[in-house]
PDB file of N, CA and C in Angstrom:
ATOM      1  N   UNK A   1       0.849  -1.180   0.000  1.00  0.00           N
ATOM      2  CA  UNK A   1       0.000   0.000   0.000  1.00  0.00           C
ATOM      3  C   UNK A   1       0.892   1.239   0.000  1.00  0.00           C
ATOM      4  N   UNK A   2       0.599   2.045  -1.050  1.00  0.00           N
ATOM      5  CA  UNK A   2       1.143   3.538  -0.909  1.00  0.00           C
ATOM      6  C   UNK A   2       0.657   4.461   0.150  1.00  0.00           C
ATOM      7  N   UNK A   3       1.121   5.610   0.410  1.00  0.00           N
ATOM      8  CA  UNK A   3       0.419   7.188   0.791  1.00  0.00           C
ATOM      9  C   UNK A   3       0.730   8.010   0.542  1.00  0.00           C
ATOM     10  N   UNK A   4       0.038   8.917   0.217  1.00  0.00           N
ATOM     11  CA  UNK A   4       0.633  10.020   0.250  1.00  0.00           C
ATOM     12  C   UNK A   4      -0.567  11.228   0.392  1.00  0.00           C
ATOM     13  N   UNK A   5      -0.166  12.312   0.986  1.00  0.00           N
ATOM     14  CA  UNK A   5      -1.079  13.482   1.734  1.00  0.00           C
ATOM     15  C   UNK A   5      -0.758  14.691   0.751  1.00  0.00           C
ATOM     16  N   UNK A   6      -2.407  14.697   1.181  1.00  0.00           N
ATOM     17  CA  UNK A   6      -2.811  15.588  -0.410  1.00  0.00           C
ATOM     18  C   UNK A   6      -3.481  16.920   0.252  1.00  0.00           C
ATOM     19  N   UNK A   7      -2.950  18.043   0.117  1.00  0.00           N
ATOM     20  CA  UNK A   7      -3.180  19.114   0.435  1.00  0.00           C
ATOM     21  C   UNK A   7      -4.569  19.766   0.159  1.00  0.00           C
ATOM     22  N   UNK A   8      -5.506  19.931   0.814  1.00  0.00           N
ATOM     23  CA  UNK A   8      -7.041  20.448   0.501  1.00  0.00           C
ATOM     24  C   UNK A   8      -6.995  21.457   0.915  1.00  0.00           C
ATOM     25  N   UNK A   9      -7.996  22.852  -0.046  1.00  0.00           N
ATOM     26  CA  UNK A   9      -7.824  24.179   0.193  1.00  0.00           C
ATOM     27  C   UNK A   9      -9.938  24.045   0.374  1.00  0.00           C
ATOM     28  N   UNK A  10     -10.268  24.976   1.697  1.00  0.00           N
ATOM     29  CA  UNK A  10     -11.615  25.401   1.492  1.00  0.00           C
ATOM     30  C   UNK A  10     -12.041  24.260   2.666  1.00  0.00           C
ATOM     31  N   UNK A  11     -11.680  23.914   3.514  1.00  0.00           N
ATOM     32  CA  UNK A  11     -12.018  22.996   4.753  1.00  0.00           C
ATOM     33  C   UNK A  11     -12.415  24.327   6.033  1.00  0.00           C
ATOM     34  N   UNK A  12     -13.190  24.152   6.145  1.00  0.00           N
ATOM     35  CA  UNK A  12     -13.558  24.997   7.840  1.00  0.00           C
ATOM     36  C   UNK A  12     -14.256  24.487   8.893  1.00  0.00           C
ATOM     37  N   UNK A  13     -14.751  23.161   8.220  1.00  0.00           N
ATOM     38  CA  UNK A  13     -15.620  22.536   9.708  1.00  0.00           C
ATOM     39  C   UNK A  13     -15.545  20.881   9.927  1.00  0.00           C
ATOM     40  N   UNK A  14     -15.838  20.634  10.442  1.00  0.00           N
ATOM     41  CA  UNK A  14     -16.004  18.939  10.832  1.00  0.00           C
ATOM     42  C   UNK A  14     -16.695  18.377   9.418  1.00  0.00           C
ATOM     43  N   UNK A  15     -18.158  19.414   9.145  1.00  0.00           N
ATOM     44  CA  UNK A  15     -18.659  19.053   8.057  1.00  0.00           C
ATOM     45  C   UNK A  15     -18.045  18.808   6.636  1.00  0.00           C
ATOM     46  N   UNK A  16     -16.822  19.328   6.606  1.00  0.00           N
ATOM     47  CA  UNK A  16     -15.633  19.775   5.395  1.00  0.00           C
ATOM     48  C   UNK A  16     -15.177  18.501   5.940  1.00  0.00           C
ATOM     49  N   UNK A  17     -14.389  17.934   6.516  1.00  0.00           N
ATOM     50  CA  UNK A  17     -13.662  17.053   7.370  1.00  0.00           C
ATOM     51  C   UNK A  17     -14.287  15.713   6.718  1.00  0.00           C
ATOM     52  N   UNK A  18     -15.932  15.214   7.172  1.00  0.00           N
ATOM     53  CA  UNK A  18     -16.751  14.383   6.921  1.00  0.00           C
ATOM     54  C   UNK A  18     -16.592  14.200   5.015  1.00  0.00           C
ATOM     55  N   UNK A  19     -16.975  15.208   4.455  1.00  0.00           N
ATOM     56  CA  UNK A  19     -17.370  15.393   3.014  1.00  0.00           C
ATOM     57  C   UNK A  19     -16.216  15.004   1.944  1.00  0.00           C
ATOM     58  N   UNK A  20     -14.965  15.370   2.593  1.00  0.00           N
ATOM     59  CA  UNK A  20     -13.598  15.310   1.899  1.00  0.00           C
ATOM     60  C   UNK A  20     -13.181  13.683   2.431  1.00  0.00           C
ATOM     61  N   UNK A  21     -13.305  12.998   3.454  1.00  0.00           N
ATOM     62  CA  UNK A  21     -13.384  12.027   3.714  1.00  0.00           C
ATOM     63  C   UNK A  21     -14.157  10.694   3.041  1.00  0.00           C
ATOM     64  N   UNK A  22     -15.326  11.021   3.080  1.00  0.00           N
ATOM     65  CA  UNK A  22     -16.241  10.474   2.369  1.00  0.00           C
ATOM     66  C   UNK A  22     -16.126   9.886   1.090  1.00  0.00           C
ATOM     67  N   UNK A  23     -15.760  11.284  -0.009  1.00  0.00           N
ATOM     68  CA  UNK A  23     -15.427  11.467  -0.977  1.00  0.00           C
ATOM     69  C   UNK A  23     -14.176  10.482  -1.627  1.00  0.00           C
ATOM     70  N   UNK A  24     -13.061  10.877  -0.543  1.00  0.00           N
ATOM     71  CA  UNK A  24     -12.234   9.625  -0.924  1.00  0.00           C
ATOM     72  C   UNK A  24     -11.749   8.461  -1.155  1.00  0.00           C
ATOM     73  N   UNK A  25     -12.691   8.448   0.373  1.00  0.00           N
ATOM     74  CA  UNK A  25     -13.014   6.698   0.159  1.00  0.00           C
ATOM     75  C   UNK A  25     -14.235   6.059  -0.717  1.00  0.00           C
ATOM     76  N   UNK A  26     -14.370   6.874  -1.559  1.00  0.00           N
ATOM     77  CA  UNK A  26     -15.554   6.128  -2.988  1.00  0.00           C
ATOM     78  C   UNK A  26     -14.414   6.484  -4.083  1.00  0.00           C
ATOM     79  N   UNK A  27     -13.469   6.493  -3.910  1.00  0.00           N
ATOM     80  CA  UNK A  27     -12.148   6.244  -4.830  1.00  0.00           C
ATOM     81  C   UNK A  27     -11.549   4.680  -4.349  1.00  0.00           C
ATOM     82  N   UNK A  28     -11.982   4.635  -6.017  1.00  0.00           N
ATOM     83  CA  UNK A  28     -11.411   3.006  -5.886  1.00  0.00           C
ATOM     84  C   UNK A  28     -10.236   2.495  -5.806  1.00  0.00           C
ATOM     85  N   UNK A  29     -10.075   2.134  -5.076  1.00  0.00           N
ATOM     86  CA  UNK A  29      -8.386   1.318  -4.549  1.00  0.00           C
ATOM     87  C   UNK A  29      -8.236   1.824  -3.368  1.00  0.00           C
ATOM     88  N   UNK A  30      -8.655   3.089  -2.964  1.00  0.00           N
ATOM     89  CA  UNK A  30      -8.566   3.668  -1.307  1.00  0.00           C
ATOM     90  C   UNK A  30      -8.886   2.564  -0.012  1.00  0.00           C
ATOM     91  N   UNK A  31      -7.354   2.413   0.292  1.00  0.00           N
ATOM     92  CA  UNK A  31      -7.695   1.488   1.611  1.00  0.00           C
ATOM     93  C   UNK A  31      -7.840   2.235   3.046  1.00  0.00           C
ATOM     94  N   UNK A  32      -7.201   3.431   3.448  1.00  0.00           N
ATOM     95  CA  UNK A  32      -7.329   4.547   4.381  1.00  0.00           C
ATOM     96  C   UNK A  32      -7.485   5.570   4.359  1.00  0.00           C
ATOM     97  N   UNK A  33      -7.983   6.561   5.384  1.00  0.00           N
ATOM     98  CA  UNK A  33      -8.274   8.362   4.617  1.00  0.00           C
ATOM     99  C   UNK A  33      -8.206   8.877   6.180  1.00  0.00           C
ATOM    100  N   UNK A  34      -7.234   9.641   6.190  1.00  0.00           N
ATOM    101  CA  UNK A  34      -7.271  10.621   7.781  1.00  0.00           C
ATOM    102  C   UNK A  34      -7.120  11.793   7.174  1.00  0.00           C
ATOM    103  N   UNK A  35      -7.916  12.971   7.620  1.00  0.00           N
ATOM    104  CA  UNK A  35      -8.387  14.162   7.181  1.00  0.00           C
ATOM    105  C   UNK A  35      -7.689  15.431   8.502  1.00  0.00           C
ATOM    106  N   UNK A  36      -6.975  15.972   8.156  1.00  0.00           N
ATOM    107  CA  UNK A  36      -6.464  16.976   9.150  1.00  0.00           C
ATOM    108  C   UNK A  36      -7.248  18.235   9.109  1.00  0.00           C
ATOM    109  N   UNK A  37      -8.296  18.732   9.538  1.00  0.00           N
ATOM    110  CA  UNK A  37      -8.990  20.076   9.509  1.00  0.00           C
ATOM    111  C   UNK A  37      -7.412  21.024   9.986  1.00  0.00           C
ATOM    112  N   UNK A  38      -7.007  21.146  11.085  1.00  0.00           N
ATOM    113  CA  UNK A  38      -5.995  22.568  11.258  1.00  0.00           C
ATOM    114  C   UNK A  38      -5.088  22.457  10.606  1.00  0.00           C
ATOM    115  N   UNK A  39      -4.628  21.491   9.762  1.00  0.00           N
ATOM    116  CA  UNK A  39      -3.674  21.422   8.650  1.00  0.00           C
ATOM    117  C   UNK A  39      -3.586  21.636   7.625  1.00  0.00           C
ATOM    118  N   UNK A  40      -5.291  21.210   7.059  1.00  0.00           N
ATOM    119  CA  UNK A  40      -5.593  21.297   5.645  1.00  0.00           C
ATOM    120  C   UNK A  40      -5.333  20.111   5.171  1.00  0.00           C
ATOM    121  N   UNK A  41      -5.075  18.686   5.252  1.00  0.00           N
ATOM    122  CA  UNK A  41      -4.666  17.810   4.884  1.00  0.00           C
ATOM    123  C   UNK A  41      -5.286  16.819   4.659  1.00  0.00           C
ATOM    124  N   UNK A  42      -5.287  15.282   3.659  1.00  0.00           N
ATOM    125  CA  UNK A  42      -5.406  14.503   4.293  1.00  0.00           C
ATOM    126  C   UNK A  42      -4.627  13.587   3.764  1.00  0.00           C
ATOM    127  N   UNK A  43      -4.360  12.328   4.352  1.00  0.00           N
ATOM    128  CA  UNK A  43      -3.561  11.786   4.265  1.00  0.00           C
ATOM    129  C   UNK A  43      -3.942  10.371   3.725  1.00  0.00           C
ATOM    130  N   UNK A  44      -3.876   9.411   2.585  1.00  0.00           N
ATOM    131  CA  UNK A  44      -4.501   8.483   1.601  1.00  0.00           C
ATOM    132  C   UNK A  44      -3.776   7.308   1.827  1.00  0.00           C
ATOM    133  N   UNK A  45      -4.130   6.401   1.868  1.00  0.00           N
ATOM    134  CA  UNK A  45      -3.720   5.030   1.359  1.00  0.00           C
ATOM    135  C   UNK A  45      -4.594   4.225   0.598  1.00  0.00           C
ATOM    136  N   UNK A  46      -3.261   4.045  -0.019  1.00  0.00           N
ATOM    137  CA  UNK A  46      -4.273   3.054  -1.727  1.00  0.00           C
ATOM    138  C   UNK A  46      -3.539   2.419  -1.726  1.00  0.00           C
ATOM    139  N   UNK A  47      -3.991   1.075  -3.088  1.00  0.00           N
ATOM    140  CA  UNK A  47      -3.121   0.462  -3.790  1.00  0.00           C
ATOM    141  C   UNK A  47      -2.858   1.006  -5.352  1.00  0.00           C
ATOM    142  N   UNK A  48      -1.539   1.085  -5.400  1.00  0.00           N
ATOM    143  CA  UNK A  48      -1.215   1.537  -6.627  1.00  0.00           C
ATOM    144  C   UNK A  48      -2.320   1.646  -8.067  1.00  0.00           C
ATOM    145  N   UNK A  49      -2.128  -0.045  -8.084  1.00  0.00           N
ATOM    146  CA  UNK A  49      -2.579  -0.746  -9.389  1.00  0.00           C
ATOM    147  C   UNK A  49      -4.280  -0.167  -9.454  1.00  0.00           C
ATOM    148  N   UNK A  50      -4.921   0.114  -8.579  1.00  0.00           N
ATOM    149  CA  UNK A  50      -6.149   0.175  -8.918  1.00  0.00           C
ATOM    150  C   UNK A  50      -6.625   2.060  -8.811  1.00  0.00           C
ATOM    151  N   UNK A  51      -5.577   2.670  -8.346  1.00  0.00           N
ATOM    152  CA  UNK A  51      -6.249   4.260  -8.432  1.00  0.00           C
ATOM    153  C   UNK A  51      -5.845   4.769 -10.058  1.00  0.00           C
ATOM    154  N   UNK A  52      -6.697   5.539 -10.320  1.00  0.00           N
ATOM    155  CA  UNK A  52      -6.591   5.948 -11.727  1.00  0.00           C
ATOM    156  C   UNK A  52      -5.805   7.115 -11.684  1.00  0.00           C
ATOM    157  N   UNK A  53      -5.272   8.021 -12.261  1.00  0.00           N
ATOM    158  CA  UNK A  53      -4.899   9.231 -12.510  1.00  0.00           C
ATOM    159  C   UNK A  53      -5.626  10.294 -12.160  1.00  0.00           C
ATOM    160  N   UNK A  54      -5.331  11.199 -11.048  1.00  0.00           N
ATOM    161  CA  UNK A  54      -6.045  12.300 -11.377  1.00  0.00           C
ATOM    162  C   UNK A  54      -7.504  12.081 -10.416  1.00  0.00           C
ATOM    163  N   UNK A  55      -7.485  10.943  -9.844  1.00  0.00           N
ATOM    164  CA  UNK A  55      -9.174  10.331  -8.912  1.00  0.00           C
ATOM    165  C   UNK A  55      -9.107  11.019  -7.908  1.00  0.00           C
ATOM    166  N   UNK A  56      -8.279  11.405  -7.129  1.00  0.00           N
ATOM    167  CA  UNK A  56      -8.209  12.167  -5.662  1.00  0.00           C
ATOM    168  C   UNK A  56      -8.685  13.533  -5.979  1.00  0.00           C
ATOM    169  N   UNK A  57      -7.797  14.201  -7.175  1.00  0.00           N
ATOM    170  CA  UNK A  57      -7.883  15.762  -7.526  1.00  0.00           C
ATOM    171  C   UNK A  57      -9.415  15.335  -7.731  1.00  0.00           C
ATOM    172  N   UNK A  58     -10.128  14.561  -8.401  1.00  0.00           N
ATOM    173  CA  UNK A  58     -11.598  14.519  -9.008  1.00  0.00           C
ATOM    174  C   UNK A  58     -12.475  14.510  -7.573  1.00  0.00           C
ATOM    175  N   UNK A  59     -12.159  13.799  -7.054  1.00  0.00           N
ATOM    176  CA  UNK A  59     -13.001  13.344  -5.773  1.00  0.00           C
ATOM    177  C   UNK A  59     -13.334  14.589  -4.879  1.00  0.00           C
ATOM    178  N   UNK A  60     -12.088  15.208  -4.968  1.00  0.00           N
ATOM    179  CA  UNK A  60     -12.044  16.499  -3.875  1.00  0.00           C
ATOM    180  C   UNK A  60     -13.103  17.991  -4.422  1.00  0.00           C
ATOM    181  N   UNK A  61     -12.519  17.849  -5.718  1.00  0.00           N
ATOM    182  CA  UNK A  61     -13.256  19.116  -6.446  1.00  0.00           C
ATOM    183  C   UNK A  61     -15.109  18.452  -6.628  1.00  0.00           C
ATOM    184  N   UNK A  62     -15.470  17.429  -6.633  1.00  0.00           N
ATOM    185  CA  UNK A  62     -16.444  16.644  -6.500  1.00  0.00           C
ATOM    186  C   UNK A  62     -17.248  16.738  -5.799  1.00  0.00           C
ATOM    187  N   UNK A  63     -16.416  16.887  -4.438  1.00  0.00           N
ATOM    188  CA  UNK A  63     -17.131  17.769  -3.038  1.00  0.00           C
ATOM    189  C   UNK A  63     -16.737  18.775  -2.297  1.00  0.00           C
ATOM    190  N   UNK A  64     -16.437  19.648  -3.841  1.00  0.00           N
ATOM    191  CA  UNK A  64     -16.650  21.302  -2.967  1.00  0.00           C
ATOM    192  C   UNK A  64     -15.664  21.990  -3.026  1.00  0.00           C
ATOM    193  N   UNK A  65     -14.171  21.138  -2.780  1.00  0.00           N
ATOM    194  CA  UNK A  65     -13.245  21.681  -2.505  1.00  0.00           C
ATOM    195  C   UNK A  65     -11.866  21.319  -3.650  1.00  0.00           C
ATOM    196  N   UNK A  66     -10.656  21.745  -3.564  1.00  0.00           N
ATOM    197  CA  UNK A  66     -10.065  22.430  -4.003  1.00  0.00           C
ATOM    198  C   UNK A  66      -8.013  21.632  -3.911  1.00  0.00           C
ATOM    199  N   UNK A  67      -8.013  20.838  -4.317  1.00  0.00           N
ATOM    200  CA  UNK A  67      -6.553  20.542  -4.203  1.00  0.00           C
ATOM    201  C   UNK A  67      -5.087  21.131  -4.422  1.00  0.00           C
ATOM    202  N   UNK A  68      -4.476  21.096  -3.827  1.00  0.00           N
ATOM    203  CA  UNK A  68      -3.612  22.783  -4.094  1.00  0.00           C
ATOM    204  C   UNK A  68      -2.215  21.927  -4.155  1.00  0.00           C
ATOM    205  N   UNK A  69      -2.065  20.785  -3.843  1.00  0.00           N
ATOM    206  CA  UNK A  69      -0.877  19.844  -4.021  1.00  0.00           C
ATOM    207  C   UNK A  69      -0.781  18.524  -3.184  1.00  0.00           C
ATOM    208  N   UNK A  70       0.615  17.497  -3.492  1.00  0.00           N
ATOM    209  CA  UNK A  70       0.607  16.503  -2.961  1.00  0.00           C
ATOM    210  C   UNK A  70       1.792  16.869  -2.736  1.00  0.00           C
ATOM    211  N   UNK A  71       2.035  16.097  -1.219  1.00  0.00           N
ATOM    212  CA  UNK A  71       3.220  15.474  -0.553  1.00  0.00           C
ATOM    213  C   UNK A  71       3.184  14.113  -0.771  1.00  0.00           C
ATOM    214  N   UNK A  72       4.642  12.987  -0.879  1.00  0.00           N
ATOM    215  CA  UNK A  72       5.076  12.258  -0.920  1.00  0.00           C
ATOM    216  C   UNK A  72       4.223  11.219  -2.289  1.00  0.00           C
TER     217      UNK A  72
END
């Protein structure tokens, strides 16, 4: 399993927290999702072979919000 933490812009509440969460894990291959509200973050685990290109950036803008970059 990979990770890597993907920077979300436009989070202000638990409800942001829930929605960006949610969202990710209906991305297929997503095996974990921890969501940092005072960071802006969250942090993904997948398996390689099954995430598509570009599914996280989709997922996020999907619900609301706004991807501004990835770490690792």
């Amino acid at each position: 399993m990979r990770s890597k933490v993907l920077i979300i812009e436009g989070m202000g509440c638990a409800n942001c927290v829930d929605a960006v969460d949610s969202a990710l894990r209906g991305v297929k291959g997503v095996r974990a999702v921890k969501v940092d509200l005072d960071k802006g973050i969250a942090e993904v685990g997948y398996n390689e072979d099954e995430v598509e290109k570009g599914s996280f950036r989709q997922a996020i803008e999907g619900a609301g919000y706004s991807m501004s970059g990835v770490k690792g």
